[in-house]
PDB file of N, CA and C in Angstrom:
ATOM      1  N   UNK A   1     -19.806 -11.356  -5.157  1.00  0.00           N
ATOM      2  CA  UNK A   1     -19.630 -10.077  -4.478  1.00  0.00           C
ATOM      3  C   UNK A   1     -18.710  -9.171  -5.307  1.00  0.00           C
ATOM      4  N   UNK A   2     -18.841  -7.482  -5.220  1.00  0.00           N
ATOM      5  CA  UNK A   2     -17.905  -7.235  -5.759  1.00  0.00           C
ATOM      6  C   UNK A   2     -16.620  -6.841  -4.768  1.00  0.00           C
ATOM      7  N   UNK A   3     -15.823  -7.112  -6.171  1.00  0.00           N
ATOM      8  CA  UNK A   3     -14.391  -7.152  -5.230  1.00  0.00           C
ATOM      9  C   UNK A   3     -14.008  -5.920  -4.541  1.00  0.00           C
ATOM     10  N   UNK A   4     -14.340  -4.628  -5.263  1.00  0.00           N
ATOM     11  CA  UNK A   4     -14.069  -3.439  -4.490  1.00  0.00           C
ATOM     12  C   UNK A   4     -14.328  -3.055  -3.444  1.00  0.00           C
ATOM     13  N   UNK A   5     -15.851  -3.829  -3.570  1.00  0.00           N
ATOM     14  CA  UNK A   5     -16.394  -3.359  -2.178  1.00  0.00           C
ATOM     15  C   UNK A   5     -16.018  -4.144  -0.899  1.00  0.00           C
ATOM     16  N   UNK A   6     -15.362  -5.515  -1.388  1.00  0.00           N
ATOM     17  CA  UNK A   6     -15.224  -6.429  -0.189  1.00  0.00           C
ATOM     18  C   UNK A   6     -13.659  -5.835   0.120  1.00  0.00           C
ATOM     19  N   UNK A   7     -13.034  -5.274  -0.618  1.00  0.00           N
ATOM     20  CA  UNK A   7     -11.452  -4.484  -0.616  1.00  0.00           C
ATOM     21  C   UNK A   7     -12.587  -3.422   0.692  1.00  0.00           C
ATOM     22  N   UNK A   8     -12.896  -2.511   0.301  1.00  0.00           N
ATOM     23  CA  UNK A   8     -13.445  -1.547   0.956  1.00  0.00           C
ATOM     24  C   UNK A   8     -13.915  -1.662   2.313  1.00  0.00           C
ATOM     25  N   UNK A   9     -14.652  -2.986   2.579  1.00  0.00           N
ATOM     26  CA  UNK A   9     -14.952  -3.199   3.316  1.00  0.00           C
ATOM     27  C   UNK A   9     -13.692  -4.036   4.362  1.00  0.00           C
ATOM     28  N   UNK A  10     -12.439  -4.954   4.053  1.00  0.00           N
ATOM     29  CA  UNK A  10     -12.019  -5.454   4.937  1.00  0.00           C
ATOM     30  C   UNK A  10     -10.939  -3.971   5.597  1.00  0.00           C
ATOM     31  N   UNK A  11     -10.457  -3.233   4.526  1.00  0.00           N
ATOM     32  CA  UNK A  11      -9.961  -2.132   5.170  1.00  0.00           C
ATOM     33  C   UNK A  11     -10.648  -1.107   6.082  1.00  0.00           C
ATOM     34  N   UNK A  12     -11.929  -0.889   6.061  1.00  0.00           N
ATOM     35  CA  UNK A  12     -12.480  -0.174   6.909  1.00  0.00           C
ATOM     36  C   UNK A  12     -12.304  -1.010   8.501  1.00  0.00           C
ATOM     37  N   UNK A  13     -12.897  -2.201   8.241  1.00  0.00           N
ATOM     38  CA  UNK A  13     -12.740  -2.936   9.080  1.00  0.00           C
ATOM     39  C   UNK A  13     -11.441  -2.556  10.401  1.00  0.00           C
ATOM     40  N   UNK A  14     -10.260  -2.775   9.003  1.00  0.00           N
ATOM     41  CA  UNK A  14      -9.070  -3.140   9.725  1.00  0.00           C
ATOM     42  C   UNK A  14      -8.894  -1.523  10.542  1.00  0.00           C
ATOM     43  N   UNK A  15      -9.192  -0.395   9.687  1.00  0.00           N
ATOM     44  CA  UNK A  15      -9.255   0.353  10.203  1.00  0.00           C
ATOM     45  C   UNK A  15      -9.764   0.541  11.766  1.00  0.00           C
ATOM     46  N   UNK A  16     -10.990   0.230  11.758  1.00  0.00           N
ATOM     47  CA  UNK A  16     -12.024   0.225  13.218  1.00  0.00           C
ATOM     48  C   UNK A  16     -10.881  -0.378  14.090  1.00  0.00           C
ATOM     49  N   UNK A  17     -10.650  -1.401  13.663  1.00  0.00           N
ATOM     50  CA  UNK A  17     -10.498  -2.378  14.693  1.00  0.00           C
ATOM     51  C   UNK A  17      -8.782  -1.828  15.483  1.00  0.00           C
ATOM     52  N   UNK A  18      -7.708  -0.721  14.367  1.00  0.00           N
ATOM     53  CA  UNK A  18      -6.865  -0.116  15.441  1.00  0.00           C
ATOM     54  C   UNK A  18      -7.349   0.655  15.998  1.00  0.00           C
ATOM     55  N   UNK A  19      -8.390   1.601  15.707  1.00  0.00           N
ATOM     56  CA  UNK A  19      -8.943   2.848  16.350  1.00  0.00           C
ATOM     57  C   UNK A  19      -9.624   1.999  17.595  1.00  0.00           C
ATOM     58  N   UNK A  20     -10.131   0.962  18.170  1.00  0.00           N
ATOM     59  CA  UNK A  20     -10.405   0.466  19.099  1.00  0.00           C
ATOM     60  C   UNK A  20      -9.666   0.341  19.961  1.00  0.00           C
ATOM     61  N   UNK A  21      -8.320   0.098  19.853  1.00  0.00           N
ATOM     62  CA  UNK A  21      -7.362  -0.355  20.370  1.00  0.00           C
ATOM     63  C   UNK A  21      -6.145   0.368  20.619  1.00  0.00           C
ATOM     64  N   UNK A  22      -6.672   1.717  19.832  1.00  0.00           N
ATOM     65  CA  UNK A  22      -5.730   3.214  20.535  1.00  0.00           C
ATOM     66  C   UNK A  22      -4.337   3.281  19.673  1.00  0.00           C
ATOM     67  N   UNK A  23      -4.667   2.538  18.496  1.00  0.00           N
ATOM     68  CA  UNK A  23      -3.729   2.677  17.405  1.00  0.00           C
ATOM     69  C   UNK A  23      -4.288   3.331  15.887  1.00  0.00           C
ATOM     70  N   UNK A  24      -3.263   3.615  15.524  1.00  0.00           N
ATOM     71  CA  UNK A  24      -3.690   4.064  13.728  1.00  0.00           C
ATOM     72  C   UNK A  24      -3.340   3.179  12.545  1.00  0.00           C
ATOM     73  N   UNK A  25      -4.425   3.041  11.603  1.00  0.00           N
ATOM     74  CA  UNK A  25      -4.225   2.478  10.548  1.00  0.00           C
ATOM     75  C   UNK A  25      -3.095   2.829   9.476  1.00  0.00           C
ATOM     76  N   UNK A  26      -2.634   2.294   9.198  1.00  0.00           N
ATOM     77  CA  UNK A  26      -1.664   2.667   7.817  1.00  0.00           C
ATOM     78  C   UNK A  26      -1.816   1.678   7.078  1.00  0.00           C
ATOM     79  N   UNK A  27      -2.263   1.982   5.830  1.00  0.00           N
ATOM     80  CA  UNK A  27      -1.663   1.188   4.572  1.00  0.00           C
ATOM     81  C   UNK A  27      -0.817   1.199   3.609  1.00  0.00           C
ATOM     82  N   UNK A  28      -0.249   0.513   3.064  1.00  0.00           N
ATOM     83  CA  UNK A  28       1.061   0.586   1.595  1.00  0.00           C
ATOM     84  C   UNK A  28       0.681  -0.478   1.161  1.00  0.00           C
ATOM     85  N   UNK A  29       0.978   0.922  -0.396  1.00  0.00           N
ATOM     86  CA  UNK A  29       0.287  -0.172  -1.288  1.00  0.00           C
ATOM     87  C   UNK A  29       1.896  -0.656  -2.017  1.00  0.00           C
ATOM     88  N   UNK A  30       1.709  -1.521  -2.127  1.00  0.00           N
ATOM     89  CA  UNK A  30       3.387  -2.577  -2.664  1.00  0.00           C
ATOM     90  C   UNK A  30       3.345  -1.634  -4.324  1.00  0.00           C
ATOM     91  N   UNK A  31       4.311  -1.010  -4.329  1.00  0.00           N
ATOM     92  CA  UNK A  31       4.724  -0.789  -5.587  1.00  0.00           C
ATOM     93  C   UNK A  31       4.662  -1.228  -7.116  1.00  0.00           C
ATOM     94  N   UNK A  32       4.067  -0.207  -7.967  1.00  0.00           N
ATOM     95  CA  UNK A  32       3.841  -1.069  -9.062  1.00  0.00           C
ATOM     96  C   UNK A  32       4.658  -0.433 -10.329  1.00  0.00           C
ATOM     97  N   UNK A  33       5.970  -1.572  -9.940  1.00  0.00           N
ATOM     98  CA  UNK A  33       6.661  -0.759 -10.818  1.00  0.00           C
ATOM     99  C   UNK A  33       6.921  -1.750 -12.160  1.00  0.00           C
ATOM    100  N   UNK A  34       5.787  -2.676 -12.580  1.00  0.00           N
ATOM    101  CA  UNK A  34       5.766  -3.099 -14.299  1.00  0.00           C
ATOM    102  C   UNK A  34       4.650  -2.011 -14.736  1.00  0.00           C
ATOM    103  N   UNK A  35       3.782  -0.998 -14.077  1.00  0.00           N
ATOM    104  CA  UNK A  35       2.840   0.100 -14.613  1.00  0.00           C
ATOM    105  C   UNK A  35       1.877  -0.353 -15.329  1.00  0.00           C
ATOM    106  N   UNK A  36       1.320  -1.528 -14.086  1.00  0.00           N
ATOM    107  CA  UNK A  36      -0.071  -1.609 -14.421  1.00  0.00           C
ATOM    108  C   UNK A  36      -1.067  -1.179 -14.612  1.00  0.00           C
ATOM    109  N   UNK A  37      -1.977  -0.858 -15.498  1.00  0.00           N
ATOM    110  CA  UNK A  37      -3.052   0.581 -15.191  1.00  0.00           C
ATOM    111  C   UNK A  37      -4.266  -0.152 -14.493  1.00  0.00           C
ATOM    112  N   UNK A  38      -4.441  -1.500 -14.689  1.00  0.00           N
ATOM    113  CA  UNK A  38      -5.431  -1.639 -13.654  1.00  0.00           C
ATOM    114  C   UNK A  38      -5.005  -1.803 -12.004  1.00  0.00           C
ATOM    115  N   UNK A  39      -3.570  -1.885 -11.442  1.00  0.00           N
ATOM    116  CA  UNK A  39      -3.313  -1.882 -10.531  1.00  0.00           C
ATOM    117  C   UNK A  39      -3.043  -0.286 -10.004  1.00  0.00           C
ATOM    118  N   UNK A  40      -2.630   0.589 -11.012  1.00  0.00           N
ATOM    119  CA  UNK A  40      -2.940   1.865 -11.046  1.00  0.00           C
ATOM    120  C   UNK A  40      -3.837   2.600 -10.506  1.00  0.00           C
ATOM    121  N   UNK A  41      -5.053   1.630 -11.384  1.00  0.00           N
ATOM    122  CA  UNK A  41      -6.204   2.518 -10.770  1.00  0.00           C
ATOM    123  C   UNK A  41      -6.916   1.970  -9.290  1.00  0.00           C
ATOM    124  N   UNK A  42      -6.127   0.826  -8.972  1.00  0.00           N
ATOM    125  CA  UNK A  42      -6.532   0.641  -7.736  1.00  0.00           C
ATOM    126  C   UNK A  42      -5.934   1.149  -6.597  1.00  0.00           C
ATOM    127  N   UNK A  43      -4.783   1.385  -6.778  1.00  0.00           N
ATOM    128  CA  UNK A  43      -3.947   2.258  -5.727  1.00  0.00           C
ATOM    129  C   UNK A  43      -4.560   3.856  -5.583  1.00  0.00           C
ATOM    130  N   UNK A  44      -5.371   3.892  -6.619  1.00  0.00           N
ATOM    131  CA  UNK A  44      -5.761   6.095  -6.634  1.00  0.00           C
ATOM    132  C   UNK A  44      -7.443   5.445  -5.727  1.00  0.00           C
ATOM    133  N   UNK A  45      -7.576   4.210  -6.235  1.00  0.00           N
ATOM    134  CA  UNK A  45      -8.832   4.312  -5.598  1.00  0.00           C
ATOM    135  C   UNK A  45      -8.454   4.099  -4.000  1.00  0.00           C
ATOM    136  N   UNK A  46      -7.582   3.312  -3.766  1.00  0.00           N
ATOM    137  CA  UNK A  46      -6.991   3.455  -2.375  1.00  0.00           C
ATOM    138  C   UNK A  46      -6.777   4.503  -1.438  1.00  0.00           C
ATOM    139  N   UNK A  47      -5.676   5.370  -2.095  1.00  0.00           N
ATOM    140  CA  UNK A  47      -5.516   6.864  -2.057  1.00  0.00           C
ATOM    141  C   UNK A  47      -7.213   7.607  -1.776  1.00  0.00           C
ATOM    142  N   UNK A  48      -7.880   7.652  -2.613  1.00  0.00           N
ATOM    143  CA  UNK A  48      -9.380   8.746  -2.147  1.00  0.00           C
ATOM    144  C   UNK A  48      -9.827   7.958  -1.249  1.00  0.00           C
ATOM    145  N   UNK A  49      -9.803   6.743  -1.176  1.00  0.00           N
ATOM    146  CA  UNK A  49     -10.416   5.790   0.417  1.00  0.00           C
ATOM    147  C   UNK A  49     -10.068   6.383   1.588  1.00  0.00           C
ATOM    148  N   UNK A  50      -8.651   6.362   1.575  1.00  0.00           N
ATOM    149  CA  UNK A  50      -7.902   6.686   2.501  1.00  0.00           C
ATOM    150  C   UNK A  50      -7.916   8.173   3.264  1.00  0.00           C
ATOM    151  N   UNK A  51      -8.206   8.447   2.167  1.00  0.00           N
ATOM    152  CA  UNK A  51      -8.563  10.213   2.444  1.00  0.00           C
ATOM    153  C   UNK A  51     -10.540  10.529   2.967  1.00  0.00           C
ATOM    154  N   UNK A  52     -10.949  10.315   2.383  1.00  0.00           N
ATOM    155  CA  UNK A  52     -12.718   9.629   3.291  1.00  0.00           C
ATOM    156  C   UNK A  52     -12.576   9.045   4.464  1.00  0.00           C
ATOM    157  N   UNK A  53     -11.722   8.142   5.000  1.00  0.00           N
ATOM    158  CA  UNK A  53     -12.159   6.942   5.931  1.00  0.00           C
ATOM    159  C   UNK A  53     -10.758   7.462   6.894  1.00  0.00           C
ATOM    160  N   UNK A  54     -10.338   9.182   6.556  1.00  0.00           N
ATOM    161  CA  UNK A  54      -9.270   9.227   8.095  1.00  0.00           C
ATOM    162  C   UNK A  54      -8.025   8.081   8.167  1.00  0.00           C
ATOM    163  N   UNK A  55      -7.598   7.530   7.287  1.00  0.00           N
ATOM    164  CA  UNK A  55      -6.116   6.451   7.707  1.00  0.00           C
ATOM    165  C   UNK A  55      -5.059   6.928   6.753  1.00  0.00           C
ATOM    166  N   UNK A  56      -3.785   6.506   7.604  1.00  0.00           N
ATOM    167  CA  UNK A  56      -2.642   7.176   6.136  1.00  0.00           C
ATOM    168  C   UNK A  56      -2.596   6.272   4.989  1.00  0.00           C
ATOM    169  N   UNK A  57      -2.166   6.690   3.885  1.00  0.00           N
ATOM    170  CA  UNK A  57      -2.342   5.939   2.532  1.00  0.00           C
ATOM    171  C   UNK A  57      -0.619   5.821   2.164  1.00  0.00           C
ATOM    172  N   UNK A  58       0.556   5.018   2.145  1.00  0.00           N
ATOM    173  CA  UNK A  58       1.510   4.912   1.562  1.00  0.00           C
ATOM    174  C   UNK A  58       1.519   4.654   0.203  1.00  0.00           C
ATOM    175  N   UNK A  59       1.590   5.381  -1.043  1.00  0.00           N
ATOM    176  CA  UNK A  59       1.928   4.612  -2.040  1.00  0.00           C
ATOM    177  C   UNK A  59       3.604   4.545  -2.019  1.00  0.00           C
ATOM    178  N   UNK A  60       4.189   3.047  -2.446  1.00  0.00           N
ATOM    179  CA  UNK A  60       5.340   2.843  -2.550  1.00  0.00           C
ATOM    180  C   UNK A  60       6.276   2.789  -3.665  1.00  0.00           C
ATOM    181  N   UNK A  61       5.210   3.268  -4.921  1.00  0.00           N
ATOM    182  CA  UNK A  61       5.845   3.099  -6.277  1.00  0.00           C
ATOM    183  C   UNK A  61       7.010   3.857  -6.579  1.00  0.00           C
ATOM    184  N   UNK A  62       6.361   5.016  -6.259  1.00  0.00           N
ATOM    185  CA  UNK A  62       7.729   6.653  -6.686  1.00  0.00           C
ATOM    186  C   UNK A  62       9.111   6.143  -5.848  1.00  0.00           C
ATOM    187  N   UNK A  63       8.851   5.708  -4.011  1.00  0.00           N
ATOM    188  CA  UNK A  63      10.023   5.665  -4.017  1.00  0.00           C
ATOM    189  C   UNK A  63      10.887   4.031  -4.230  1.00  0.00           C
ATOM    190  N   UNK A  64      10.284   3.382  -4.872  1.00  0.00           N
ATOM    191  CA  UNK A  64      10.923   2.045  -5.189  1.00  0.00           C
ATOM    192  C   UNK A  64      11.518   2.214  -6.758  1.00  0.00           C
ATOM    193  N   UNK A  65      10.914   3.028  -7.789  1.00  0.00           N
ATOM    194  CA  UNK A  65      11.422   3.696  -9.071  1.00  0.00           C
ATOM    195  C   UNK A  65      12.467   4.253  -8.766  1.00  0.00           C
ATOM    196  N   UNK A  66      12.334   5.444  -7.543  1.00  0.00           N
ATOM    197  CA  UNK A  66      13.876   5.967  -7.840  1.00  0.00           C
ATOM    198  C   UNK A  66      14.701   5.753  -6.694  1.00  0.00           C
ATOM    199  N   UNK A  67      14.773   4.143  -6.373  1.00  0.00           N
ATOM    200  CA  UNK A  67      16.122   2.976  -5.903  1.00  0.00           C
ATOM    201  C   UNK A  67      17.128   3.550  -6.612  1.00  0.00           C
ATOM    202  N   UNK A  68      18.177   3.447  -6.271  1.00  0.00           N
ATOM    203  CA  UNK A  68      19.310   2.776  -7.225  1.00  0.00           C
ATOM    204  C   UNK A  68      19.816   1.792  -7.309  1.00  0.00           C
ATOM    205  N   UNK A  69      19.210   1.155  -6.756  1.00  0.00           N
ATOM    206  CA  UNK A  69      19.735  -0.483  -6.451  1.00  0.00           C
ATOM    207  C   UNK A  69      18.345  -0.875  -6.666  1.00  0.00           C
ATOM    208  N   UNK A  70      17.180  -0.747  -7.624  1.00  0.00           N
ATOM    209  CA  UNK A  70      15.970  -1.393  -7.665  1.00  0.00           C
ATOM    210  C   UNK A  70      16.330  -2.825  -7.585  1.00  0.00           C
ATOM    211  N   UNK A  71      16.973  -3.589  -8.523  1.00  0.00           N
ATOM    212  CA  UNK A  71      16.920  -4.802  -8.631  1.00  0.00           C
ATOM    213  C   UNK A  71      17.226  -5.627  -7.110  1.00  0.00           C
ATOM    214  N   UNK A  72      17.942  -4.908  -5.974  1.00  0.00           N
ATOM    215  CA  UNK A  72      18.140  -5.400  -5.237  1.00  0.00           C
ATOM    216  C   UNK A  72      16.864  -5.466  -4.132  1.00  0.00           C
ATOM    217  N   UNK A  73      15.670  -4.831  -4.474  1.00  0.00           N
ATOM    218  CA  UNK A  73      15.099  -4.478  -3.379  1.00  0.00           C
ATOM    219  C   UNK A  73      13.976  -5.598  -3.594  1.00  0.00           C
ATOM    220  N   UNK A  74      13.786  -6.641  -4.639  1.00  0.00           N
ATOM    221  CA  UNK A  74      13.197  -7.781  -4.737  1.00  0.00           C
ATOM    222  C   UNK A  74      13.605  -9.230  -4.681  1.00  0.00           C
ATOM    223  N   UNK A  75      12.873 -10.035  -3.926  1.00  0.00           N
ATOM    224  CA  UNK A  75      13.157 -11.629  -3.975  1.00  0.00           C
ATOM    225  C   UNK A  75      11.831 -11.952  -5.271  1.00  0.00           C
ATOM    226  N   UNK A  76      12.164 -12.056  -6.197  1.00  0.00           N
ATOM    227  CA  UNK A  76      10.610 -12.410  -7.149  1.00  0.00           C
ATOM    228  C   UNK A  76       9.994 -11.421  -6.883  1.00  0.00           C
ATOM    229  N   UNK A  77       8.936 -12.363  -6.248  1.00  0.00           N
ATOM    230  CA  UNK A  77       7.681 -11.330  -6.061  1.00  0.00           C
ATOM    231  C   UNK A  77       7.364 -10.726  -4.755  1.00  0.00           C
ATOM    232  N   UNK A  78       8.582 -10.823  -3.554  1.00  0.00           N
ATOM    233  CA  UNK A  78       8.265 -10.014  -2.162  1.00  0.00           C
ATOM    234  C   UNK A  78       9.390  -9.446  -2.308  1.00  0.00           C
ATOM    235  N   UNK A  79       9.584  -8.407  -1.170  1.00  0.00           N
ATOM    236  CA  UNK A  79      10.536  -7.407  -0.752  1.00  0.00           C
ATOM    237  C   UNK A  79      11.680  -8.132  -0.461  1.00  0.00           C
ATOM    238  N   UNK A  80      12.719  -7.775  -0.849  1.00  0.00           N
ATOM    239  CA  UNK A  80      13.886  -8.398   0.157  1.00  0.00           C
ATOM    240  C   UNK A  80      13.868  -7.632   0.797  1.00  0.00           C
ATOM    241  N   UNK A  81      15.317  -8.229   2.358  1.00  0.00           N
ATOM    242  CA  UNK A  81      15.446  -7.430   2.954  1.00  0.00           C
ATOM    243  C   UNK A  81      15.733  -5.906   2.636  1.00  0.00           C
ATOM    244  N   UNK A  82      16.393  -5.586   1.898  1.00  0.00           N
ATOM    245  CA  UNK A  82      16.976  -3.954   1.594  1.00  0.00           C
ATOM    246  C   UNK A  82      15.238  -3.560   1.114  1.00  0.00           C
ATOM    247  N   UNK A  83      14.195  -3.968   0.525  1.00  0.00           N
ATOM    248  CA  UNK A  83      12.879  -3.809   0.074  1.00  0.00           C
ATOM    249  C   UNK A  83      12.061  -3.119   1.136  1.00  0.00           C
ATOM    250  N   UNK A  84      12.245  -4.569   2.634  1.00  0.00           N
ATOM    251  CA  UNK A  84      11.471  -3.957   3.559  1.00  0.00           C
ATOM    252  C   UNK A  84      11.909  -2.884   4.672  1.00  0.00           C
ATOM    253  N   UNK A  85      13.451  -2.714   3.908  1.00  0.00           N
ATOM    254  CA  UNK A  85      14.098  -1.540   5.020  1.00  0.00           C
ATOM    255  C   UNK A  85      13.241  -0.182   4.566  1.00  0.00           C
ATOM    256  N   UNK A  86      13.302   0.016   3.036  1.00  0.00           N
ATOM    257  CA  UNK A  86      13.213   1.042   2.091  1.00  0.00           C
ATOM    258  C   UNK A  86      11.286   1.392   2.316  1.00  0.00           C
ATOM    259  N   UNK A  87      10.496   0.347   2.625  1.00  0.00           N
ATOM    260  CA  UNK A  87       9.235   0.187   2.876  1.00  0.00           C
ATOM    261  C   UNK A  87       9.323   1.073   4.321  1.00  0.00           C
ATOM    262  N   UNK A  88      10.153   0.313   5.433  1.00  0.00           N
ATOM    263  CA  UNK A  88       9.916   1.119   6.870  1.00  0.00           C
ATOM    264  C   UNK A  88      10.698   2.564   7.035  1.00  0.00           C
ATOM    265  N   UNK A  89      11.374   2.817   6.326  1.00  0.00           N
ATOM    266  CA  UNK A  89      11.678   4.093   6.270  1.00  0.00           C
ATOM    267  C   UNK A  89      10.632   5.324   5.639  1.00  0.00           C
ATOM    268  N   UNK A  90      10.058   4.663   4.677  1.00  0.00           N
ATOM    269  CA  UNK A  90       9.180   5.476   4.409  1.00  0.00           C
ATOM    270  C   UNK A  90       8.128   5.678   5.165  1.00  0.00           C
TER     271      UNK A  90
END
């Protein structure tokens, strides 16, 4: 299968399934701040999805770059806490 489309497809999904239920979709996309260009280009393809299919689109890169405390806002590879404060504020 391709992967975009099965991306495409579980978000629409997820979409439907708050609009059923008298809620709104939001997505964020986790920050890509080593500047991947193929993760790049999946977040813009996210972004025009998002904009077609009616749901909000968070990208989280810009404001996780300008942290001042970046290093603090990761455990490895998930958010720390100060990560997922900086995530729900936005």
């Amino acid at each position: 299968a391709d992967p975009w489309l099965v991306t495409e497809k579980l978000v629409e999904r997820a979409n439907s399934d708050c609009s059923m239920l008298g809620s709104k979709f939001m997505l964020l996309a986790f920050p890509n701040i080593v500047n991947d260009k193929e993760y790049q280009g999946q977040i813009e393809k996210l972004k025009a999805h998002s904009l077609n299919h009616n749901y909000q689109f968070i990208d989280l890169t810009k404001d996780f770059r300008q942290s001042k405390n970046a290093n603090e806002l990761f455990l490895k590879y998930h958010f720390s806490e100060a990560g997922h404060r900086l995530a729900a504020r936005k």
